[in-house]
C-alpha atoms as a PDB file:
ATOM      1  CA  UNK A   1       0.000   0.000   0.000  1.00  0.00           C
ATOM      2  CA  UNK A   2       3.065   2.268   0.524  1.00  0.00           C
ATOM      3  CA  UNK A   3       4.028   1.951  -2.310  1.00  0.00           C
ATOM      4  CA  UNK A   4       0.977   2.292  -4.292  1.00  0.00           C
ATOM      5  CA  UNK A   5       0.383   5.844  -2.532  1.00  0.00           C
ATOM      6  CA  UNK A   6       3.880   6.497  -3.374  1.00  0.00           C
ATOM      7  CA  UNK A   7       3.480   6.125  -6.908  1.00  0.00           C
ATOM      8  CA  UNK A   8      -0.014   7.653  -6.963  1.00  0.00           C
ATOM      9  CA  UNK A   9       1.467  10.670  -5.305  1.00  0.00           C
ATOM     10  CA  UNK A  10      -1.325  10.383  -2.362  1.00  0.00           C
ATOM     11  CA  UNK A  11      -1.071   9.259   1.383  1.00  0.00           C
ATOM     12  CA  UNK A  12      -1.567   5.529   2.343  1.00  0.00           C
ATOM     13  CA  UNK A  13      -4.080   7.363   4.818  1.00  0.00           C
ATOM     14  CA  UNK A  14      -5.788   8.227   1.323  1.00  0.00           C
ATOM     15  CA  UNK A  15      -5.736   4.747  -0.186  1.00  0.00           C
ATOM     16  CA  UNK A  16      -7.129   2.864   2.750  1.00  0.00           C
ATOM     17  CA  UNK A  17      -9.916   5.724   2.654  1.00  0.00           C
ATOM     18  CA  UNK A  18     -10.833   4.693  -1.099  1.00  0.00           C
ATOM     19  CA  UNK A  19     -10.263   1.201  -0.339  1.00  0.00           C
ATOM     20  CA  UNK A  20     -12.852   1.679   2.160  1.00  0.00           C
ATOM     21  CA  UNK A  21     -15.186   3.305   0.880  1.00  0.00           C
ATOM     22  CA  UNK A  22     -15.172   0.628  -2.254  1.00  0.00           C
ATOM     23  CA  UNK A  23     -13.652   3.049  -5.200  1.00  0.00           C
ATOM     24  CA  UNK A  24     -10.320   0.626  -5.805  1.00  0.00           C
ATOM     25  CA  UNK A  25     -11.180  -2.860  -5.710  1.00  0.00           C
ATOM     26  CA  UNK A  26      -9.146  -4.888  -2.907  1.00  0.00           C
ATOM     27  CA  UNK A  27      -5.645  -6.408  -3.402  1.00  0.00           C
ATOM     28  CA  UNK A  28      -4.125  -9.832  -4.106  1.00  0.00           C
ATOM     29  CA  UNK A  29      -3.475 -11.753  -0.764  1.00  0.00           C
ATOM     30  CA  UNK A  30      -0.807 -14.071  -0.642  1.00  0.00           C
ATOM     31  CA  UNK A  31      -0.397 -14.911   3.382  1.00  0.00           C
ATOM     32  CA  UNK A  32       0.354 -11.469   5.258  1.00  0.00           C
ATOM     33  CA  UNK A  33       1.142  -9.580   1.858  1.00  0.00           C
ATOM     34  CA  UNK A  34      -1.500  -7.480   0.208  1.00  0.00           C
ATOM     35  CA  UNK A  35      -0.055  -6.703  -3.811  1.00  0.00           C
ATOM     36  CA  UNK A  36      -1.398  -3.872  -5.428  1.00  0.00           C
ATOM     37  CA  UNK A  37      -0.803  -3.673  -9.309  1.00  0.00           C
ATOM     38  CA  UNK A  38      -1.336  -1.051 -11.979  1.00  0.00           C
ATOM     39  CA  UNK A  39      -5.281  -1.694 -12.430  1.00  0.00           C
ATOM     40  CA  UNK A  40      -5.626  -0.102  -8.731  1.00  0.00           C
ATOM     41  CA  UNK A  41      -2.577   2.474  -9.774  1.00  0.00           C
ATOM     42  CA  UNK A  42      -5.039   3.210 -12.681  1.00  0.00           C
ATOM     43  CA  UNK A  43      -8.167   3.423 -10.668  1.00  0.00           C
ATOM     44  CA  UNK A  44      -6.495   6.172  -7.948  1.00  0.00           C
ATOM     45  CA  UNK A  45      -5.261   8.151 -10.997  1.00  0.00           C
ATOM     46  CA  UNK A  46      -8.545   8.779 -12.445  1.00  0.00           C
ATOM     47  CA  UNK A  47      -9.982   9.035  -9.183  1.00  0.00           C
ATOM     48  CA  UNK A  48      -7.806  12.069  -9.074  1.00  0.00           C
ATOM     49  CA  UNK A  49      -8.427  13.088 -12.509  1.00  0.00           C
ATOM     50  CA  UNK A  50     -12.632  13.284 -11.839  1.00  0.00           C
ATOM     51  CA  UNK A  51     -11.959  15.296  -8.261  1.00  0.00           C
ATOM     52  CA  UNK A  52     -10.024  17.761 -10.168  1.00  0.00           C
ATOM     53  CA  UNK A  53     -13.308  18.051 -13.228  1.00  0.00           C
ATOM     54  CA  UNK A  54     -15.619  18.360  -9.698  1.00  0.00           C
ATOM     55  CA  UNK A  55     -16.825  14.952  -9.293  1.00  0.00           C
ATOM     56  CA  UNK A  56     -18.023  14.529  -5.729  1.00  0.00           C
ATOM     57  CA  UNK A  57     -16.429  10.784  -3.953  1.00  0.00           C
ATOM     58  CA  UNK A  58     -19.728   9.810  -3.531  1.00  0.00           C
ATOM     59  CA  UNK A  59     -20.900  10.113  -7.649  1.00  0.00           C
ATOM     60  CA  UNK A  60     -17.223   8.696  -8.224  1.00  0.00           C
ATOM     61  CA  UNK A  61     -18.282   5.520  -6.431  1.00  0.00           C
ATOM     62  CA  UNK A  62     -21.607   5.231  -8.174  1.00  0.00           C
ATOM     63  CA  UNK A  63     -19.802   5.227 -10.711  1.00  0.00           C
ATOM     64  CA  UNK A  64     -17.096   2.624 -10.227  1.00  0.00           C
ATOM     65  CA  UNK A  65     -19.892   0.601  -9.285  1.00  0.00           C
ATOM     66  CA  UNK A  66     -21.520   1.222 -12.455  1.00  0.00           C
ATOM     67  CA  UNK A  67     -18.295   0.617 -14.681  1.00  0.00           C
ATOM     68  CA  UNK A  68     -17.031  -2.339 -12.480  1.00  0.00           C
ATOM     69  CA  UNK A  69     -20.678  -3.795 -13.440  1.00  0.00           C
ATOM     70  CA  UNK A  70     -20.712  -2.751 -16.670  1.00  0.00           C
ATOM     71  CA  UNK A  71     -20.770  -5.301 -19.920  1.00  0.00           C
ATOM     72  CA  UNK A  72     -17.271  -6.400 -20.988  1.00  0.00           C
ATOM     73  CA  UNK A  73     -16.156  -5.069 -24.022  1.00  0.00           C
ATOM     74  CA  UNK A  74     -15.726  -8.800 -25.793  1.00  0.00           C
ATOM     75  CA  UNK A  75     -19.479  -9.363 -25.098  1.00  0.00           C
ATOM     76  CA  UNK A  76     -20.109  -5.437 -26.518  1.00  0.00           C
ATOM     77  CA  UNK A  77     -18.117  -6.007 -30.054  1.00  0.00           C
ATOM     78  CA  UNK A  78     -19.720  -9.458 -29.948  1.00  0.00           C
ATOM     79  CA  UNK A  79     -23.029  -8.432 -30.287  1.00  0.00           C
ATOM     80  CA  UNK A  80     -22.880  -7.500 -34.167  1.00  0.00           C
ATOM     81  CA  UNK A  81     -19.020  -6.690 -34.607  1.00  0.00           C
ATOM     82  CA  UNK A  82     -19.879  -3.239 -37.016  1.00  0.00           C
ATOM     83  CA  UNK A  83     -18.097  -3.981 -40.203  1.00  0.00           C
ATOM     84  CA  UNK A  84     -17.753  -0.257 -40.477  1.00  0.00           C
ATOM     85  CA  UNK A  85     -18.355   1.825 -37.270  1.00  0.00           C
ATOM     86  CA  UNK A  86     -14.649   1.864 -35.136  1.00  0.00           C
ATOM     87  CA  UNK A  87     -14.658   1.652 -31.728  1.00  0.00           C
ATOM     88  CA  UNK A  88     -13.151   4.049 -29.528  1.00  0.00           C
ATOM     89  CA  UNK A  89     -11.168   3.727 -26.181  1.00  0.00           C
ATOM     90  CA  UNK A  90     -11.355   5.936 -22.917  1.00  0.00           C
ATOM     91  CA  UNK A  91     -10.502   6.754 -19.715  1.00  0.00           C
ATOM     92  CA  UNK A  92     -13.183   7.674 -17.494  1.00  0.00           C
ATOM     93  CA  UNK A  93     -12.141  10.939 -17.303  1.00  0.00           C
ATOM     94  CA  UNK A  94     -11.827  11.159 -21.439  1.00  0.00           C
ATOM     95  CA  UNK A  95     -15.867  10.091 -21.128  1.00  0.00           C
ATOM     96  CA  UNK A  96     -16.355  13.093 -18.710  1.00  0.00           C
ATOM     97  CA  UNK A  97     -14.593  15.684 -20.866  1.00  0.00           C
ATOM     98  CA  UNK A  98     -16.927  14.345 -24.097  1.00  0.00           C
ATOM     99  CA  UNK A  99     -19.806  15.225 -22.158  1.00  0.00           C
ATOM    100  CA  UNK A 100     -19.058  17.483 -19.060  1.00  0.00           C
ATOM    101  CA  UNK A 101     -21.705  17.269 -16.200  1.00  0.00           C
ATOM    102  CA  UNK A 102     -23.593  14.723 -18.045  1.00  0.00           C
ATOM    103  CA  UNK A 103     -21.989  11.801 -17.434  1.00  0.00           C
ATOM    104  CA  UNK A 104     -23.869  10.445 -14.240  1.00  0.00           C
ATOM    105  CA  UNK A 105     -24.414   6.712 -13.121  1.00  0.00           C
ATOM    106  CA  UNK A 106     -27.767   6.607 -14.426  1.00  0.00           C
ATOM    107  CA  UNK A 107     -26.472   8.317 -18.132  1.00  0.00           C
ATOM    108  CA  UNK A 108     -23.658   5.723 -17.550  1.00  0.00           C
ATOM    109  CA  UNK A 109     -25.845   2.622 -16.832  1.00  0.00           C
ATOM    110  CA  UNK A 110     -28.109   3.428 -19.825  1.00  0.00           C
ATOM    111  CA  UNK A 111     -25.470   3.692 -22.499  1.00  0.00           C
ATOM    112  CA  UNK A 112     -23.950   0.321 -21.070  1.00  0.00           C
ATOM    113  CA  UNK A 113     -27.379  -1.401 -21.292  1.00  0.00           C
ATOM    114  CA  UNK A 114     -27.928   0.701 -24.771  1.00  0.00           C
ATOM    115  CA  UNK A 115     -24.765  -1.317 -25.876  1.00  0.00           C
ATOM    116  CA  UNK A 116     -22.860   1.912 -26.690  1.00  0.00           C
ATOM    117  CA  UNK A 117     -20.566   1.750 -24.140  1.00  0.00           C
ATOM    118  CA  UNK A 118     -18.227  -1.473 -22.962  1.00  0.00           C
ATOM    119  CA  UNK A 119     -15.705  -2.144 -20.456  1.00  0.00           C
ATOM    120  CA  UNK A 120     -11.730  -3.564 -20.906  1.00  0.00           C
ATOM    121  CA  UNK A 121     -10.082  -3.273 -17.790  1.00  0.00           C
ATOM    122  CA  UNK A 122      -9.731   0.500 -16.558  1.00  0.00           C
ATOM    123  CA  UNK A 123     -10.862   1.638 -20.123  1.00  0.00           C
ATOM    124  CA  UNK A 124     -13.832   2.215 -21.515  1.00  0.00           C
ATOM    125  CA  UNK A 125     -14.936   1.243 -24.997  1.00  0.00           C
ATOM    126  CA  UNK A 126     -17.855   3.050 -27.443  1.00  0.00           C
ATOM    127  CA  UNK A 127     -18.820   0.766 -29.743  1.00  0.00           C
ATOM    128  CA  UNK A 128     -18.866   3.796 -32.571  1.00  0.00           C
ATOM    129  CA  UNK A 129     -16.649   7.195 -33.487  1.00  0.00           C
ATOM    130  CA  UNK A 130     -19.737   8.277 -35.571  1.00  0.00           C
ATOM    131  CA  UNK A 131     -21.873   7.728 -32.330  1.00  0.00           C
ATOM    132  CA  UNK A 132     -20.078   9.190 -30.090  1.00  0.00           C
ATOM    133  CA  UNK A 133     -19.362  12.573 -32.168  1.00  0.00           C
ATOM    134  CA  UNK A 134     -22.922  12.683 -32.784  1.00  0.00           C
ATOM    135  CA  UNK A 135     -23.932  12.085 -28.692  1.00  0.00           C
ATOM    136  CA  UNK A 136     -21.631  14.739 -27.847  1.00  0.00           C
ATOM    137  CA  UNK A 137     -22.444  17.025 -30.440  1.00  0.00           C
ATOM    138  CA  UNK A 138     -26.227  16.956 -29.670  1.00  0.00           C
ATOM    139  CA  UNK A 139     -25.277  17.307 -25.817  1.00  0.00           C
ATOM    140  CA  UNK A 140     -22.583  20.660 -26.253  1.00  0.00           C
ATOM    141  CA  UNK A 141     -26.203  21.429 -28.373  1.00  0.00           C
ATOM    142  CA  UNK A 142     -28.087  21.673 -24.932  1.00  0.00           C
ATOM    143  CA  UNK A 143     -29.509  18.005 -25.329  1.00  0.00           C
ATOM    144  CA  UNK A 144     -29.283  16.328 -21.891  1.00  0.00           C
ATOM    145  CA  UNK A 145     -27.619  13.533 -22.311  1.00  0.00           C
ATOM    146  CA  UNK A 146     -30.648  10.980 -20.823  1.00  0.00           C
ATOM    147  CA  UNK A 147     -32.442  12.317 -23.939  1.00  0.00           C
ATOM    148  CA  UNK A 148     -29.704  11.192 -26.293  1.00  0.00           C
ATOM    149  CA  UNK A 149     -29.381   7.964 -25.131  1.00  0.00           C
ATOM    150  CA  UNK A 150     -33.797   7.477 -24.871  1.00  0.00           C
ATOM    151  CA  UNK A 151     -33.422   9.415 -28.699  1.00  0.00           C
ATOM    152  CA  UNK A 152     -30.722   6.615 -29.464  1.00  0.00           C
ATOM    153  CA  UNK A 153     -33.084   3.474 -28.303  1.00  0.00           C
ATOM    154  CA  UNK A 154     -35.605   4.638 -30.229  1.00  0.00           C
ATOM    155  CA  UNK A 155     -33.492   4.981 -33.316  1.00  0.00           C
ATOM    156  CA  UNK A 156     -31.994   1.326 -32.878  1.00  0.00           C
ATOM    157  CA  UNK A 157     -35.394   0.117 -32.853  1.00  0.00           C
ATOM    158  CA  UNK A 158     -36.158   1.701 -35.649  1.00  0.00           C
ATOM    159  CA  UNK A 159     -33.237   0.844 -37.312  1.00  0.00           C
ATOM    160  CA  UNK A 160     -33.447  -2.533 -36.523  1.00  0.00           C
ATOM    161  CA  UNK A 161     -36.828  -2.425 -38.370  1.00  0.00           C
ATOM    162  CA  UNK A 162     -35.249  -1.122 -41.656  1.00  0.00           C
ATOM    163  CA  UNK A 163     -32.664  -3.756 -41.659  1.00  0.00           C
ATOM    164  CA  UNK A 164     -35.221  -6.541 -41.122  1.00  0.00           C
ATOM    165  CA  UNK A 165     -37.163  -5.098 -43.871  1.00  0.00           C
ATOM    166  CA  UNK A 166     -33.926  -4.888 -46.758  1.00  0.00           C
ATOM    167  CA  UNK A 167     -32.947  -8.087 -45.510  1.00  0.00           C
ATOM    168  CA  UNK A 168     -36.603  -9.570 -46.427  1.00  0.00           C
ATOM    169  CA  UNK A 169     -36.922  -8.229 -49.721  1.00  0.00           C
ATOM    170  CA  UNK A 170     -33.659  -8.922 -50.586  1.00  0.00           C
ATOM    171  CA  UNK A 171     -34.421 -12.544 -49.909  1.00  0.00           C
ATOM    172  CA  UNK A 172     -37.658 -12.831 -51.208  1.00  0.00           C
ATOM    173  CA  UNK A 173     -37.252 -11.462 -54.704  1.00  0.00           C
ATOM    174  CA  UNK A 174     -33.624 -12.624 -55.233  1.00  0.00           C
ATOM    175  CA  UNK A 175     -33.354 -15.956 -56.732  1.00  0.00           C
ATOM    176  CA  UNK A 176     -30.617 -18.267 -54.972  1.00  0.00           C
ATOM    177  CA  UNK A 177     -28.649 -19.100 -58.155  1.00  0.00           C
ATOM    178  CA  UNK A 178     -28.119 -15.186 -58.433  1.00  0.00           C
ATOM    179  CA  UNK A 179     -24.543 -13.964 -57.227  1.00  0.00           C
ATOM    180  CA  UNK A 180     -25.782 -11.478 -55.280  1.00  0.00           C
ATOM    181  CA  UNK A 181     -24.758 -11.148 -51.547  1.00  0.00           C
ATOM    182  CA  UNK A 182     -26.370  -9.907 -48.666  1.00  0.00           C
ATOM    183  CA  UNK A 183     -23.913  -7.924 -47.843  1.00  0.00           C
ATOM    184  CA  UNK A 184     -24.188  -5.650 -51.108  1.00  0.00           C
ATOM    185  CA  UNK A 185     -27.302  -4.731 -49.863  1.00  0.00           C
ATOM    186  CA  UNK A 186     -25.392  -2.451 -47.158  1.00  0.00           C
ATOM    187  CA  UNK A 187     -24.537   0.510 -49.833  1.00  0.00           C
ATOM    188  CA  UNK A 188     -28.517   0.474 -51.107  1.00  0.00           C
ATOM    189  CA  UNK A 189     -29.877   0.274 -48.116  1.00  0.00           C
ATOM    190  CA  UNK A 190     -28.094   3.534 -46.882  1.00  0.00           C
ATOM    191  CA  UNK A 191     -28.545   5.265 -49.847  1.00  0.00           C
ATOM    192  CA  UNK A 192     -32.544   4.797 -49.545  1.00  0.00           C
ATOM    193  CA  UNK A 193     -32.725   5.569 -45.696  1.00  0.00           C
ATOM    194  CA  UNK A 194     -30.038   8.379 -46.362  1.00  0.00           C
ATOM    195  CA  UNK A 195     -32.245   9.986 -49.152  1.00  0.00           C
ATOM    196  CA  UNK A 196     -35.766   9.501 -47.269  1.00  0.00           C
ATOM    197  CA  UNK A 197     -34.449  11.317 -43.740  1.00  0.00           C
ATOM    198  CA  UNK A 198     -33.103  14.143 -45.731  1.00  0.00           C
ATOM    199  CA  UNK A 199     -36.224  14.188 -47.314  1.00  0.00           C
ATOM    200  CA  UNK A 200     -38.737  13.992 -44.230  1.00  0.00           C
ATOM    201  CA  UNK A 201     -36.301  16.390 -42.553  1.00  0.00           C
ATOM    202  CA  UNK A 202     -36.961  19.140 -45.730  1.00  0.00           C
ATOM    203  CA  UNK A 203     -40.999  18.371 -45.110  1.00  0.00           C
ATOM    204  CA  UNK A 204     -40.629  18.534 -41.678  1.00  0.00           C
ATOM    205  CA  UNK A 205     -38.683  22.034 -41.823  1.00  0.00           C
ATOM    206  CA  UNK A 206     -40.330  23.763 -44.527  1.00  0.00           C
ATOM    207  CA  UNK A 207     -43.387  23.814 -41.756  1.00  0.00           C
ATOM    208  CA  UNK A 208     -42.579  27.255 -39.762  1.00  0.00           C
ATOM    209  CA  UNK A 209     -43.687  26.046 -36.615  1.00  0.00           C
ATOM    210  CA  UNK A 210     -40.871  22.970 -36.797  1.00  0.00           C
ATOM    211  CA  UNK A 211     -38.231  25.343 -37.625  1.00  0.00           C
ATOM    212  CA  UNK A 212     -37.945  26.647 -34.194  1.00  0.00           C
ATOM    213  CA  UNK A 213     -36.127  23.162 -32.786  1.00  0.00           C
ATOM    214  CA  UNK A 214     -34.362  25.633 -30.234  1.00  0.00           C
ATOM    215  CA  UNK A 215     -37.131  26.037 -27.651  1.00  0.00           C
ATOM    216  CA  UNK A 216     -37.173  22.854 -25.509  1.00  0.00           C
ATOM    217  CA  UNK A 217     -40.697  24.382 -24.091  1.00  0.00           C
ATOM    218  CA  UNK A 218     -42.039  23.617 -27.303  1.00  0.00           C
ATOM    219  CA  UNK A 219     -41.663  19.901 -28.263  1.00  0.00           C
ATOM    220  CA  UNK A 220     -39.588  17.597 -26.936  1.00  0.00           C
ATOM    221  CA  UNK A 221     -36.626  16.007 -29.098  1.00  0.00           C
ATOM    222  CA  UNK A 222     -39.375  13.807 -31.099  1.00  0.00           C
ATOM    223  CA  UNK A 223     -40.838  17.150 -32.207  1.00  0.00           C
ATOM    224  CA  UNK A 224     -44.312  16.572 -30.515  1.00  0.00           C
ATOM    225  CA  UNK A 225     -46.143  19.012 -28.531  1.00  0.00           C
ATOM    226  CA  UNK A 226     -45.363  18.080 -24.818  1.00  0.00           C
ATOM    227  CA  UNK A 227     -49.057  19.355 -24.417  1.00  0.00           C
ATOM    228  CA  UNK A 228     -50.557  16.576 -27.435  1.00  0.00           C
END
């Protein structure tokens, strides 16, 4: 444990406060000899790095609990492995600069169920750059963040819907002798869903009233009347 704080450039008095209070995970035992490695060296350095952004010790737990619980990043790239989206690592801290205040335990527990976010050891993983751009553009934007990720559910079921529906025509109407893979699909089906949302989102905006997307007292991010 000396040694740890050493290296961590905190007081042993500090470390046996965190180990305490559950925010590094205890050490190896072998007899009388507790070993700390770099995964708890890793752990205290970020603790420091979120103190110094103005996490409290108490949301800092929540959310090492959260992360420590979170799904492992195998199962996450498992669950599809995107032939084109690239995953991108962070620190815990990295995730709290992308989207400052936002990034709660509830926010983080959400985008772990969501699949958006997995763990590998003290790293984090989003499952997309494209994603995660987009998230924290829409959030600098004044979106909370629990919007986003409710927005982003909605979209993957959506989604999900579109894919089923290429994916049936594609093998209904194509004959099995034809050399035609599935996968070509991928290029035509973006192009059509591509060209329809620009297209609903020039109907949807040529309508004065949906022009003002600004006023969150007015609709919510669907673009329904609250009051309907």
């Amino acid at each position: 444990m000396e040694e740890l704080a050493q290296k961590a450039g905190i007081t042993v008095r500090t470390v046996r406060f965190y180990r305490e209070r559950g925010l590094i995970p205890p050490p190896r035992r072998e007899g009388r000899i507790a070993w700390y490695d770099e995964h708890h060296l890793a752990r205290l350095r970020t603790i420091a790095a979120l103190l110094e952004r103005g996490h409290t010790l108490s949301g800092i737990a929540e959310l090492s609990d959260a992360f420590d619980k979170g799904r492992d990043v195998g199962e996450l790239l498992g669950l599809g492995a995107p032939t084109e989206e690239q995953p991108v690592r962070l620190t815990p801290e990295e995730l709290a600069d992308h989207f400052a205040g936002e990034v709660t335990p509830e926010n983080l527990v959400a985008a772990l169920d969501l699949g958006y976010l997995g763990t590998d050891g003290d790293e984090l993983v989003h499952i997309s750059r494209r994603l995660l751009d987009a998230s924290s553009t829409l959030v600098r934007k004044g979106v909370p963040l629990a919007a986003v990720l409710e927005a982003g559910q909605r979209v993957r079921e959506h989604a999900d819907a579109l894919a089923e529906l290429f994916i049936t025509v594609m093998r209904t109407h194509v004959p099995d002798s034809a050399e035609v893979d599935i996968e070509q699909l991928r290029p035509v089906a973006k192009s059509v869903v591509e060209a329809e949302l620009s297209m609903a989102l020039d109907r949807r905006l040529s309508d004065p009233k949906d022009r003002r997307i600004g006023d969150p007292q007015d609709r919510d991010l669907s673009g329904r009347d609250p009051a309907e």
